[in-house]
Protein backbone atom coordinates (compact mmCIF):
# COMPACT_ATOMS: atom_id res chain seq x y z
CA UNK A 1 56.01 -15.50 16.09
CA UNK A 2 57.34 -18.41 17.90
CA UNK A 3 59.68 -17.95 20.75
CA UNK A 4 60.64 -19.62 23.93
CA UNK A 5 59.12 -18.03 27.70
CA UNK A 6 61.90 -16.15 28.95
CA UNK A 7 60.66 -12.74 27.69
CA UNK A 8 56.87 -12.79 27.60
CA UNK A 9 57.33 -13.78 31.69
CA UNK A 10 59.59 -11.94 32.60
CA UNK A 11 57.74 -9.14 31.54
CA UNK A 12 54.21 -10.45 32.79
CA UNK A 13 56.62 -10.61 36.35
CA UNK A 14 57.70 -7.23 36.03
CA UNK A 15 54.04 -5.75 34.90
CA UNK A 16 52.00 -8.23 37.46
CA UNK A 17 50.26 -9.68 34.68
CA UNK A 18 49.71 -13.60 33.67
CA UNK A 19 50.46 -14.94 30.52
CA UNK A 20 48.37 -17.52 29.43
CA UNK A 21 48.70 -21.20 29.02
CA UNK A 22 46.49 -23.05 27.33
CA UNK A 23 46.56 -26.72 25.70
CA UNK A 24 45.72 -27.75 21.96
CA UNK A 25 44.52 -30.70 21.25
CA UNK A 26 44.15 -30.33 17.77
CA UNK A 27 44.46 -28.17 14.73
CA UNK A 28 40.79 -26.46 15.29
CA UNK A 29 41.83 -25.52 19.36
CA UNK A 30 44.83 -24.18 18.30
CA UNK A 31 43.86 -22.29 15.55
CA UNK A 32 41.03 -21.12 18.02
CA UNK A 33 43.40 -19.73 20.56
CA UNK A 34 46.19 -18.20 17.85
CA UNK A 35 42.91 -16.32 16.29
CA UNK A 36 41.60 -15.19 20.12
CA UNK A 37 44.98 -14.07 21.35
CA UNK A 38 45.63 -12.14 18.30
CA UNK A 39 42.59 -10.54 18.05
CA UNK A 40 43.15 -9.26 22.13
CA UNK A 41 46.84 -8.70 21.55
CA UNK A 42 47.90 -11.04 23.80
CA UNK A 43 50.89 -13.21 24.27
CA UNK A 44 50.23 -16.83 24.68
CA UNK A 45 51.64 -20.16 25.49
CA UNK A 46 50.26 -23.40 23.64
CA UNK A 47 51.11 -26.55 26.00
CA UNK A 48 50.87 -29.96 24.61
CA UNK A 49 50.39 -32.58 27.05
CA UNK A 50 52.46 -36.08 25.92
CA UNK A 51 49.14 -37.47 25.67
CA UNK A 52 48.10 -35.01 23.35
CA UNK A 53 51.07 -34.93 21.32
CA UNK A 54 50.35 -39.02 20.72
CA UNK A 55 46.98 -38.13 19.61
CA UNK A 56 47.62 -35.60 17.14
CA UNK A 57 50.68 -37.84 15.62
CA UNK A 58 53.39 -36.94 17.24
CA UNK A 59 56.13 -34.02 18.60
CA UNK A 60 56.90 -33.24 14.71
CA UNK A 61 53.61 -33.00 13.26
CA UNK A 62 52.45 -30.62 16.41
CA UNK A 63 55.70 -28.57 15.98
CA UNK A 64 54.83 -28.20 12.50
CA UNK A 65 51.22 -27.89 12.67
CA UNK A 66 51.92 -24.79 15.07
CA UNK A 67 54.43 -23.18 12.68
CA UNK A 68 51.69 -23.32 9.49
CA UNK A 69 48.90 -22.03 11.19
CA UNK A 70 51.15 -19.06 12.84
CA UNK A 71 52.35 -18.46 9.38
CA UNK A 72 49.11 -18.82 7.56
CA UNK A 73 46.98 -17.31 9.93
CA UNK A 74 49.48 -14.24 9.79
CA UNK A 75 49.61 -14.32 13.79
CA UNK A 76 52.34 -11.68 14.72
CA UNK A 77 51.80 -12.02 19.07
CA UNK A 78 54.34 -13.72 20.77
CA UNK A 79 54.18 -17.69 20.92
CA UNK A 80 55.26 -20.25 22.75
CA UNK A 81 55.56 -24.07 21.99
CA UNK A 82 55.64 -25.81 25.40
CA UNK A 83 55.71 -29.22 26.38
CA UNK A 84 53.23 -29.87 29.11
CA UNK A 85 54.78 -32.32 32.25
CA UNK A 86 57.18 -33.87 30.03
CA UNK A 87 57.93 -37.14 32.39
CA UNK A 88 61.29 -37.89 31.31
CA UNK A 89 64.58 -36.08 29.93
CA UNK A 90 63.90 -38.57 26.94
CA UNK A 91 60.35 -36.57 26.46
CA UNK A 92 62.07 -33.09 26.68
CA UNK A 93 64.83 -33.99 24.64
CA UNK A 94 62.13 -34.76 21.39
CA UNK A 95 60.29 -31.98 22.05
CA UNK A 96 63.24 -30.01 21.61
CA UNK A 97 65.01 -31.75 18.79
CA UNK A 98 61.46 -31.14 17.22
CA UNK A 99 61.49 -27.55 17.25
CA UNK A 100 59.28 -27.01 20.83
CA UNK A 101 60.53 -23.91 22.24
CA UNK A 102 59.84 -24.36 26.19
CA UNK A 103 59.28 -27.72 28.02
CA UNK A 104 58.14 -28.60 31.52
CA UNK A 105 60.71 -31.25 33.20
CA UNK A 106 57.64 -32.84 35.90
CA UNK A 107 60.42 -34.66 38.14
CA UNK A 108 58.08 -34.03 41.15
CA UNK A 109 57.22 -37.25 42.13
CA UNK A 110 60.67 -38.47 42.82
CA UNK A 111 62.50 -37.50 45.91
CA UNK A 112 64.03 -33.73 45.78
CA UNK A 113 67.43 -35.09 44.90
CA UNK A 114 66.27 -37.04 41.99
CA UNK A 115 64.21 -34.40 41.03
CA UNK A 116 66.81 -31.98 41.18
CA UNK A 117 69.42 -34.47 38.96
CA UNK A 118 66.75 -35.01 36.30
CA UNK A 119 66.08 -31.50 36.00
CA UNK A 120 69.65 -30.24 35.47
CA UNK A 121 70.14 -32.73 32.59
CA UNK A 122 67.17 -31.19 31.04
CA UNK A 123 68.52 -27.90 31.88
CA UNK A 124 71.72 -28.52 30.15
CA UNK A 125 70.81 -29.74 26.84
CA UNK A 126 67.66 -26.99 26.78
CA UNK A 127 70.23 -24.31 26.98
CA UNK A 128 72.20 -24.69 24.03
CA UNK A 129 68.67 -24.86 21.70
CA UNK A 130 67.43 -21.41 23.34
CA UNK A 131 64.52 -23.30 25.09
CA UNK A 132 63.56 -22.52 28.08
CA UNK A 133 62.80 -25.04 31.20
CA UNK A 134 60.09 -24.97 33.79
CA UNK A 135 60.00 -27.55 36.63
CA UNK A 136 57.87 -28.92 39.38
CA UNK A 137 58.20 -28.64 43.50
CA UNK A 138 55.49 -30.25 45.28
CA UNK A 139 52.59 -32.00 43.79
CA UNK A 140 49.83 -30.47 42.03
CA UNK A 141 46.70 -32.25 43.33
CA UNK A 142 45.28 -34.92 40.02
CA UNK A 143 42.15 -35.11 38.19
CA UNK A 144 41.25 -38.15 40.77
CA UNK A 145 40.86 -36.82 43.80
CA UNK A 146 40.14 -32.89 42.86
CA UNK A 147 41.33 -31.30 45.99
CA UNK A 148 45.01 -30.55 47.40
CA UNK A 149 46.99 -32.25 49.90
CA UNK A 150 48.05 -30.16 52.09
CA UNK A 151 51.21 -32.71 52.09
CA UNK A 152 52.17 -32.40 48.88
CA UNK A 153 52.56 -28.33 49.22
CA UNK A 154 56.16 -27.17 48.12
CA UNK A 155 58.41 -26.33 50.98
CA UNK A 156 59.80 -23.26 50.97
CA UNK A 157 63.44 -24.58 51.50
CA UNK A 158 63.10 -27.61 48.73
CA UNK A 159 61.82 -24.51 45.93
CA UNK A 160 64.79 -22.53 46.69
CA UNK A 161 67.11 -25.16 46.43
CA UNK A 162 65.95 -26.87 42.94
CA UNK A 163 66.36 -23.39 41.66
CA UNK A 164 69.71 -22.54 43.16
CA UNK A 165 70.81 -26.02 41.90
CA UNK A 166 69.08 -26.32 38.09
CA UNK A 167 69.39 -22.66 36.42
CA UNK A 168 65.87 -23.94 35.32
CA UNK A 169 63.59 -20.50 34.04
CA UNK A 170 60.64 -20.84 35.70
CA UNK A 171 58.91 -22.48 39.05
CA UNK A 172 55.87 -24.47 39.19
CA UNK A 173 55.39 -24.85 42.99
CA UNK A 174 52.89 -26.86 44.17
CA UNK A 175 50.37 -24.37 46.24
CA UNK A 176 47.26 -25.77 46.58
CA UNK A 177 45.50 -25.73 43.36
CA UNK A 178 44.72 -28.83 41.68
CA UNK A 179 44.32 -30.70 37.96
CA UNK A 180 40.38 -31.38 36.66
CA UNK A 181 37.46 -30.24 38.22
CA UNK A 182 37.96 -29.23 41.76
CA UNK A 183 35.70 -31.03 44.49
CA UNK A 184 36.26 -28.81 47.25
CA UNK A 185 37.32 -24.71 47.67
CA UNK A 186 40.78 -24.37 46.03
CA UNK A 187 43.02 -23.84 49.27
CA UNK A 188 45.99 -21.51 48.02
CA UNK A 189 49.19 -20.49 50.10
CA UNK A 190 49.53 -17.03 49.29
CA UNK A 191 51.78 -16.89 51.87
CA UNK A 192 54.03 -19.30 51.28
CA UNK A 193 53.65 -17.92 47.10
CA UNK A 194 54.98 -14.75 48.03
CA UNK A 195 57.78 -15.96 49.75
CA UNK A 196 59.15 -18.89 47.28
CA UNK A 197 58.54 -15.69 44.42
CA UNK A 198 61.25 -13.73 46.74
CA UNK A 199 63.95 -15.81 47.20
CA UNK A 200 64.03 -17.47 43.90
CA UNK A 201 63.60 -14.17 41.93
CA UNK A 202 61.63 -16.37 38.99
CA UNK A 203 58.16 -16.30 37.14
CA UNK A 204 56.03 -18.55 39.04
CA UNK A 205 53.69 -20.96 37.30
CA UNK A 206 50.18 -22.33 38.57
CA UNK A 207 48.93 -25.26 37.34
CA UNK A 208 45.12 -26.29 37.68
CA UNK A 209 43.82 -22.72 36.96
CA UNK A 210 40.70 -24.20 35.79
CA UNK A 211 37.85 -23.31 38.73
CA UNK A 212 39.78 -20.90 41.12
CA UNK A 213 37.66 -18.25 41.50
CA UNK A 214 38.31 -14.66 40.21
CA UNK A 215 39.38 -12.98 42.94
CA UNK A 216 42.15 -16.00 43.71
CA UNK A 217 44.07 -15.72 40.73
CA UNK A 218 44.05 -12.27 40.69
CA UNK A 219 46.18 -12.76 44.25
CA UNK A 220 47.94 -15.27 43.31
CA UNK A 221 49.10 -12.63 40.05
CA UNK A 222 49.88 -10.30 42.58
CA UNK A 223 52.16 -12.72 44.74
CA UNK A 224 54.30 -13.60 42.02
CA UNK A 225 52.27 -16.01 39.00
CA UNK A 226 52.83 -15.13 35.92
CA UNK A 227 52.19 -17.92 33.79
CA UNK A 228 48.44 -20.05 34.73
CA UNK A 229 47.58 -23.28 33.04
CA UNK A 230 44.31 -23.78 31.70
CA UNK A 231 42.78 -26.77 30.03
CA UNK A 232 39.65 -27.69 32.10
CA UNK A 233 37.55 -24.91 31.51
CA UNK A 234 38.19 -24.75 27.40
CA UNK A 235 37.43 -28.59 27.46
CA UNK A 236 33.88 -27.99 29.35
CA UNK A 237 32.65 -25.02 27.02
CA UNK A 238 33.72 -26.23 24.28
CA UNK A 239 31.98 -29.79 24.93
CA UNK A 240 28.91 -27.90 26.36
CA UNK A 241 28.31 -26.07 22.60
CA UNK A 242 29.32 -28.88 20.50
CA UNK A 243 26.67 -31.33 22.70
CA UNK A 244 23.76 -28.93 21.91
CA UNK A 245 24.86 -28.02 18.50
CA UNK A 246 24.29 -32.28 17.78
CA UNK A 247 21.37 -32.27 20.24
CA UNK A 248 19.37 -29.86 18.00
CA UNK A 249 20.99 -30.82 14.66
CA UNK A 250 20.91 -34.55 14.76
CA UNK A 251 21.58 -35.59 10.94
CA UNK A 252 24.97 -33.74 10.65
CA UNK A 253 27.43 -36.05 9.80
CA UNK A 254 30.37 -33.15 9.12
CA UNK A 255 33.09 -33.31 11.44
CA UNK A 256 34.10 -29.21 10.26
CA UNK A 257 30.72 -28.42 11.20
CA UNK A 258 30.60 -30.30 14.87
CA UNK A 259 33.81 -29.34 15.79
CA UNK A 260 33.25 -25.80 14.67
CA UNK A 261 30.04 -25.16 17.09
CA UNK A 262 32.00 -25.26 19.91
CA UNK A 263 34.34 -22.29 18.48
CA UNK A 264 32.90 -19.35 19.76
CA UNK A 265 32.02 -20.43 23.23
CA UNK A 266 35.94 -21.86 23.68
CA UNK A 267 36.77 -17.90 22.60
CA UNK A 268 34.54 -16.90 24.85
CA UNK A 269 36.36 -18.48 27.50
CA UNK A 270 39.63 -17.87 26.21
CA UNK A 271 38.67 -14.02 26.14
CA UNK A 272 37.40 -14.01 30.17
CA UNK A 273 41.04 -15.65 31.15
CA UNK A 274 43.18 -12.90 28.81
CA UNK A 275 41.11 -10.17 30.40
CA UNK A 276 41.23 -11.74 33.93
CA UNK A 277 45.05 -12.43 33.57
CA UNK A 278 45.77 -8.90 32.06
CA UNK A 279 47.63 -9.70 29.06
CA UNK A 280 45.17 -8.23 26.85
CA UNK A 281 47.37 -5.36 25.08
CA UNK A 282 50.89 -6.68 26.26
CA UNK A 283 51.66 -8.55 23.01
């Protein structure tokens, strides 16, 4: 069923689990993930980037797409509809009049103030609809350089005080993980995690989960994520299959059929990350 964040993290929080997040891109990935989480009980979160809401027509059409395939697919784990670094209030405000039941307010790369301004108008008009709000502190490392400035981690004092001033849901802080394919060793502050996860008493959310190794996310679950974003690493295996499916079957002209050879390696991957996260059961 669909529903907004609030209680599938703030259980993952309280049982030191991670839900996870991963984007569609169109109706075959999603009904790829709703089929793998339901199959391993577990709760998930579909993000749509605004890029990927363009492609695939529109906030409407995605918002409805999800809704007939959860219905038709008889999908009975929890759901979320999330819009992925929404740039604007404008972008937030569609996704919700649309029927999106989280969004991501990305005011990150405007001064804390700014940030903090956009976020509470977001906030306020989120909170009558019953959708819940995750924001951005810091800045995630981008697809274009592939490792983390140590600059752009979120400070401690800034985290505390977008929370304290936005009643937003969730944190995304910006710890040293990155968008894309990393090009160096993913440098988290697990330190610095544990800390922003005390004093602002929220889920935490890490973006750029594609590539950190095993044993890093399962600290980084322990120091306070509950909620990991990945994109990346569905992309890749999916892409991988559906190049050697063509590769060996080179007069097949069926768009079902070359989109559908990348299905099982995508579950594949979507299985490792449930069973890595721990929210295998917890639907």
């Amino acid at each position: 069923m669909l529903e907004n964040m609030k209680d599938m993290l703030n259980k993952a929080d309280s049982g030191k689990y991670a839900v996870p997040h991963f984007n569609i891109n169109n109706l075959e990935w999603t009904r790829f993930i709703l089929e793998e989480c339901q199959e391993l009980k577990s709760p998930v979160i579909l993000g749509v980037s605004e890029g990927a809401i363009k492609y695939m027509g529109g906030y409407k059409t995605v918002s409805n797409l999800v809704r007939s395939l959860i219905s038709d697919l008889n999908i009975t784990i929890p759901v979320a509809l999330h819009l992925d670094h929404g740039s604007s209030y404008e972008s937030c405000v569609k996704a919700i009049d649309n029927g999106f039941t989280s969004v991501m307010i990305d005011a990150s790369k405007y001064p804390l103030e700014e940030n903090i301004n956009i976020t509470k108008q977001v906030v306020l008009y989120a909170k009558d609809k019953n959708v819940t709000v995750e924001a951005e502190v810091g800045a995630v490392g981008g697809e274009e350089d592939g490792v983390a400035n140590e600059l752009a981690y979120a400070k401690v004092e800034d985290a505390t005080k977008l929370v304290s001033e936005t009643n937003i849901d969730f944190l995304a802080p910006a710890l040293g993980s990155v968008h894309g394919i990393y090009k160096g060793e993913p440098k988290l502050d697990f330190e610095r995690m544990i800390k922003i996860h005390e004093l602002v008493k929220l889920p935490l959310v890490l973006h750029g989960g594609s590539g950190i190794p095993d044993e890093l996310i399962k600290k980084a679950i322990s120091c306070g994520i509950c909620k990991i974003n990945i994109n990346t690493e569905l992309q890749i295996a999916w892409s991988k299959d559906v190049r050697k499916y063509l590769a060996e079957n080179n007069v097949v002209y069926d768009p079902r059929k070359v989109i559908k050879s990348g299905e099982m390696a995508m579950k594949e991957m979507i299985k490792e990350k449930i069973i890595l996260f721990g929210s295998n059961g917890k639907a």
